[in-house]
Protein backbone atom coordinates (compact mmCIF):
# COMPACT_ATOMS: atom_id res chain seq x y z
CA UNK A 1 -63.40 51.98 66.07
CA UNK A 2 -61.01 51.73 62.93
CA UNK A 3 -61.89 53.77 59.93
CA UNK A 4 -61.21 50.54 58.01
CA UNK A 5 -64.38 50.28 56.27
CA UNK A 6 -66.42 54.14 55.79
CA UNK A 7 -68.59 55.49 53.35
CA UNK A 8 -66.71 57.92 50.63
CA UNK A 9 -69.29 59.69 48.77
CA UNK A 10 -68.83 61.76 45.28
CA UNK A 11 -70.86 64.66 43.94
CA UNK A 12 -72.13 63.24 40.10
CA UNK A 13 -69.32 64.35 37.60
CA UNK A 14 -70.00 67.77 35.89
CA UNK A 15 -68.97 68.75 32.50
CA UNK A 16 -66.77 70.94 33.91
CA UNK A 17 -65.37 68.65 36.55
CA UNK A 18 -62.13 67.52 36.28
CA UNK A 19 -60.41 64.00 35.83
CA UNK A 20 -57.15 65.48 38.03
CA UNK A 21 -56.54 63.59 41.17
CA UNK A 22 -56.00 66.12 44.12
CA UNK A 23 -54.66 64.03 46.88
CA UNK A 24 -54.67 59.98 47.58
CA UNK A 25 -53.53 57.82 50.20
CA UNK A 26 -52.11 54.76 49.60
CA UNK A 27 -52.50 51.98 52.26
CA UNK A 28 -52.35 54.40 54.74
CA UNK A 29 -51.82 52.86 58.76
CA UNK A 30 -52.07 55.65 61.29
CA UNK A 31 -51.31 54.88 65.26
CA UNK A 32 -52.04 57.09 68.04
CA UNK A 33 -49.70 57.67 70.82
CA UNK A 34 -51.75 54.87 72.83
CA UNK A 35 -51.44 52.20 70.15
CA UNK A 36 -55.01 52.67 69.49
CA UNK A 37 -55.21 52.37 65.38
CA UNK A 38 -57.38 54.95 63.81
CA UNK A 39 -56.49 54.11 60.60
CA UNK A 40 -55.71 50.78 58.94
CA UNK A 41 -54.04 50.92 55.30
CA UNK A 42 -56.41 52.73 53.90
CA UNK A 43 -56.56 53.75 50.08
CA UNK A 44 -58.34 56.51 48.52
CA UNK A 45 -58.65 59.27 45.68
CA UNK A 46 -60.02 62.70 45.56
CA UNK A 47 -60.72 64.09 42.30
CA UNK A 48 -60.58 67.68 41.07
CA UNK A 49 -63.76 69.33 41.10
CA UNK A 50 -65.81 66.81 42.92
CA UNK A 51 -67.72 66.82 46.29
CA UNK A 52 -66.05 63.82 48.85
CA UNK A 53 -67.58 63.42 51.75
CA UNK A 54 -66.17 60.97 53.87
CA UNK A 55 -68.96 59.11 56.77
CA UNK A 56 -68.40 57.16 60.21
CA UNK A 57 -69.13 57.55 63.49
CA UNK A 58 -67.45 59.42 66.57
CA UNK A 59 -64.09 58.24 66.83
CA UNK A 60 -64.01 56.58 63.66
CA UNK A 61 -60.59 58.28 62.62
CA UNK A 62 -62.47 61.57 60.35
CA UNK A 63 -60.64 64.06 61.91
CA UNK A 64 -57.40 62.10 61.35
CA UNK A 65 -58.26 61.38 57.64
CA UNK A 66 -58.66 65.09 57.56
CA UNK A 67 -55.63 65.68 59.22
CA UNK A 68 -53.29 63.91 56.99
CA UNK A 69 -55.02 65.07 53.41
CA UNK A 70 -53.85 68.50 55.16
CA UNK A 71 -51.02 67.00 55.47
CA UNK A 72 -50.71 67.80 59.30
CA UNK A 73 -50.47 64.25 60.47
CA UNK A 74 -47.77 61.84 59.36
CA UNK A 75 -49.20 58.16 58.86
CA UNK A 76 -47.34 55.39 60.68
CA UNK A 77 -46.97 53.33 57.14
CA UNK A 78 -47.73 54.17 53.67
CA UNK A 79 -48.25 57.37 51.00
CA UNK A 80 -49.93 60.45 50.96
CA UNK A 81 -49.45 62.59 47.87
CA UNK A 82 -51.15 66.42 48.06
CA UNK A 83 -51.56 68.51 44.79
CA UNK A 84 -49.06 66.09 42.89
CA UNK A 85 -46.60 66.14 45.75
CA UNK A 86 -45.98 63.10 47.65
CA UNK A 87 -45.50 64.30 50.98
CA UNK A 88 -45.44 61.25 52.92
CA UNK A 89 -43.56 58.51 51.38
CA UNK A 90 -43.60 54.68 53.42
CA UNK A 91 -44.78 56.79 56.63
CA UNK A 92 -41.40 59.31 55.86
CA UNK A 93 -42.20 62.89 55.69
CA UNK A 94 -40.55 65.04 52.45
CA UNK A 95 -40.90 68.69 53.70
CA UNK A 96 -39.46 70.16 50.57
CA UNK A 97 -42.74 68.43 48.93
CA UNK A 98 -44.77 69.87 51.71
CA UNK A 99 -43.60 73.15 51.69
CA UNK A 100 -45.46 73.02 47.73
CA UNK A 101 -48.15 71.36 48.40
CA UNK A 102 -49.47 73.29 51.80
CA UNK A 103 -49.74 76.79 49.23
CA UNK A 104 -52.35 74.82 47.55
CA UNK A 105 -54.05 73.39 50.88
CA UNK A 106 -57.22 74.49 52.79
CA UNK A 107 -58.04 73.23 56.16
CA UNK A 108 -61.13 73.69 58.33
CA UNK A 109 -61.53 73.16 61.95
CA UNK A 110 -64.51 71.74 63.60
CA UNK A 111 -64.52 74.32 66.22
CA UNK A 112 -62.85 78.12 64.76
CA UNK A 113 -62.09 79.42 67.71
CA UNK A 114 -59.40 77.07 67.50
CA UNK A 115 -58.41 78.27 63.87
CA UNK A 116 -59.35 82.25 64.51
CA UNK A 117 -55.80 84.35 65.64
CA UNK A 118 -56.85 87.83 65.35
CA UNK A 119 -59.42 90.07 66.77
CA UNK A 120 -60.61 91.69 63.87
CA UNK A 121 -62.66 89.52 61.19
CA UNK A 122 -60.75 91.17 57.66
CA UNK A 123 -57.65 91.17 59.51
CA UNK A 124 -57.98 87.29 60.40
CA UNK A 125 -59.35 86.93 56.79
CA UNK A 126 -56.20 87.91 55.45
CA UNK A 127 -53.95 86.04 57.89
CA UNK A 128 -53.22 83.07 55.68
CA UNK A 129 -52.27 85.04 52.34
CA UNK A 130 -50.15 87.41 54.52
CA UNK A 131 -48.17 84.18 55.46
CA UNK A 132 -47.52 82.84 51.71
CA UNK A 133 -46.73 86.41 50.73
CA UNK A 134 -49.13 87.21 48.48
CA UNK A 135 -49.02 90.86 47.25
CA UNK A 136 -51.15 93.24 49.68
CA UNK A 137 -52.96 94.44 47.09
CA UNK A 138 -54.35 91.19 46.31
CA UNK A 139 -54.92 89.97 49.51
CA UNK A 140 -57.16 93.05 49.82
CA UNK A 141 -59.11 91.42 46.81
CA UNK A 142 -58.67 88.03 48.03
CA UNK A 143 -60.50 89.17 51.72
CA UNK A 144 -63.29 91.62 49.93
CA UNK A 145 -64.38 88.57 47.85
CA UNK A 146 -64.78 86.11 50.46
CA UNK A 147 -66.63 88.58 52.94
CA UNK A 148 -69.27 88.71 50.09
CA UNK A 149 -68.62 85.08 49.73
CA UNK A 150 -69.53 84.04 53.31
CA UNK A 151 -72.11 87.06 53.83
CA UNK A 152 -70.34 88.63 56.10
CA UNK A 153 -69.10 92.22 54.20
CA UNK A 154 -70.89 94.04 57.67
CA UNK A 155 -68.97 92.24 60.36
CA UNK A 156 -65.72 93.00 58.25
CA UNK A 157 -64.11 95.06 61.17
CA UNK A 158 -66.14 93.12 64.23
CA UNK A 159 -64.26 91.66 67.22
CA UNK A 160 -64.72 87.69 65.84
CA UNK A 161 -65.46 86.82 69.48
CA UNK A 162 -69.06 89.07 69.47
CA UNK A 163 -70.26 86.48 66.34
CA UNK A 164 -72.23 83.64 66.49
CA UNK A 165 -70.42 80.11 66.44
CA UNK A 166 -71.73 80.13 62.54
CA UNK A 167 -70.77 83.40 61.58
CA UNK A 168 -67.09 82.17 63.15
CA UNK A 169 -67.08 79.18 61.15
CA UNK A 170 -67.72 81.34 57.95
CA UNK A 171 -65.23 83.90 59.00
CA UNK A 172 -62.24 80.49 58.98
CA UNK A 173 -63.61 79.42 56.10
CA UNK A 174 -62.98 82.42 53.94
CA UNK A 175 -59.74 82.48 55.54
CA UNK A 176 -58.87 79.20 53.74
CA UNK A 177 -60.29 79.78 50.45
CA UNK A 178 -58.71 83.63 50.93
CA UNK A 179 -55.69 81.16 49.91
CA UNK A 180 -56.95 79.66 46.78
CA UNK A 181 -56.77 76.23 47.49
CA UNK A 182 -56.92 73.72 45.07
CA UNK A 183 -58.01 71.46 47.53
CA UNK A 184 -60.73 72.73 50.36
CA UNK A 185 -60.97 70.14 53.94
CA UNK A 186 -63.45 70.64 56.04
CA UNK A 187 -63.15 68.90 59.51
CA UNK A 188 -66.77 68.65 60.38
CA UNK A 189 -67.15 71.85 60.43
CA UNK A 190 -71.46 72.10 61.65
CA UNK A 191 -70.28 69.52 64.49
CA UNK A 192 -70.11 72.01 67.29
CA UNK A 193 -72.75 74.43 66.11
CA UNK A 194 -76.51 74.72 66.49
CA UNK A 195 -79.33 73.84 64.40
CA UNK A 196 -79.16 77.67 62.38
CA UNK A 197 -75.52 77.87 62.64
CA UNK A 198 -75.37 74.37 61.18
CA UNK A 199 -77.98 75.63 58.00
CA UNK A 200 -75.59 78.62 57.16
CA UNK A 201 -72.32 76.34 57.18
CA UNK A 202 -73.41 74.12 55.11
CA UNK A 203 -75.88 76.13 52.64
CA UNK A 204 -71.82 77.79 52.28
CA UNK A 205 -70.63 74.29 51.49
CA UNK A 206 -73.21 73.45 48.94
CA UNK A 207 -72.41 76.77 47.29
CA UNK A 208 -68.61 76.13 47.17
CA UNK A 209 -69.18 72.49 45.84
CA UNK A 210 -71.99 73.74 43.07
CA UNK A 211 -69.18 76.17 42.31
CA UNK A 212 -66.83 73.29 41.20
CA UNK A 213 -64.73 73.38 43.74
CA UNK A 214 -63.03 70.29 45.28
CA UNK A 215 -63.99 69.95 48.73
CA UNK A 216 -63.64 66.99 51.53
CA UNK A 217 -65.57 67.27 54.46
C-alpha cells in the first residue's frame, strides 16, 4: 500500500505555539530495494510546537515517513528540509546540512531494544549528549531531568534488560529528548507493547505535546 493518501493530524494551535516550520517534504518519491513504492511525492509541513500525528495502516510507508523526517532515509526524488536545513535536495543528500540538522533531531524506535546500547539506564540516558559533546556537567542535568521526566529516577542504575517493554520505551525516549530536540519522532512507539505499557508511553506523549513540544508520531 502507498502512503499516497494518509491522515496528518494537528494538535489545535496554542498561544504559545509557534508559526516556525520544523521539517517538510516536498514531493517526496521513496523506492524500496524491491521497487515496491512506499512513498509517492508526497508533500507535507510540521510546525513548531504542534502535535502531528501521521495515520495508515501496516505497511503503509509510517516508518519510512519517520525515517526520512530523521533524516535516516534518502528519498528516491524530491526535498526534505530538517530544522531549516535542506538535507535532501532532488533525492541528493547534503551531509554538511545533515551534520546541523541531526543536533536538533530526536528519533524513536518502535521496539528500544533496538535503540538501547548500554546496560545501565543513566548511562544509556546520556549516550546521545555524550556523542554531540555536550559538557558532562550538563549532560548530568540533561539525564537527572528526564529520569523525573519519564518516572523512572529509581531504575536510574538498573540493567535496562530487567524493565518492562514500557519502562524501555521511556528509558529511549529520554535518551532523545536528553538531546534537546527541536523536533521529537516517534516511530510508533506503543506498537510492540502491551495494553499498560502502551498507557504509560503514551500518557508520556500527551505530556510532552501539552508541554509544547513538537512531536510526530
Amino acid at each position: 500500500m502507498l502512503l499516497t493518501s494518509f491522515l496528518l493530524m494537528h494538535n489545535p494551535a496554542s498561544n504559545t505555539a509557534k508559526t516556525e516550520t520544523v521539517a517538510s517534504l516536498e514531493d517526496v518519491t521513496f523506492v524500496y530495494e524491491n521497487g515496491t513504492v512506499a512513498l509517492d511525492h508526497i508533500s507535507l509541513s510540521i510546525e513548531a510546537g504542534k502535535r502531528t500525528c501521521i495515520i495508515g495502516a501496516n505497511g503503509s510507508g509510517k516508518s519510512t515517513l519517520a525515517s526520512l523526517l530523521s533524516g535516516l532515509s534518502a528519498p528516491d526524488s524530491g526535498s526534505v528540509t530538517l530544522v531549516g536545513e535542506k538535507v535532501f535536495v532532488a533525492g541528493t543528500p547534503n551531509f554538511q546540512a545533515y551534520e546541523q540538522a541531526r543536533r536538533q533531531l530526536g528519533l524513536v524506535f518502535q521496539n528500544p531494544k533496538d535503540q538501547i546500547v548500554t546496560s545501565i539506564v543513566d548511562e544509556d540516558i546520556a549516550f546521545g549528549p555524550e556523542n554531540l559533546q555536550v559538557p558532562s556537567n550538563e549532560i548530568s542535568r540533561r539525564v537527572a531531568r528526564e529520569l523525573k521526566r519519564v518516572a523512572l529516577l529509581d531504575r536510574a542504575h538498573a540493567d535496562p534488560a530487567t524493565l518492562s517493554g514500557g519502562q524501555q520505551q521511556r528509558v529511549a525516549i529520554a535518551g532523545a529528548l536528553a538531546m534537546n530536540p527541536k523536533l521529537l519522532i516517534l516511530d510508533e512507539p506503543s506498537a510492540s507493547l502491551d495494553v499498560i505499557g502502551r498507557r504509560g508511553v503514551m500518557k508520556l506523549v500527551d505530556t510532552l505535546c501539552g508541554e509544547g513540544r513538537t512531536v510526530v508520531h
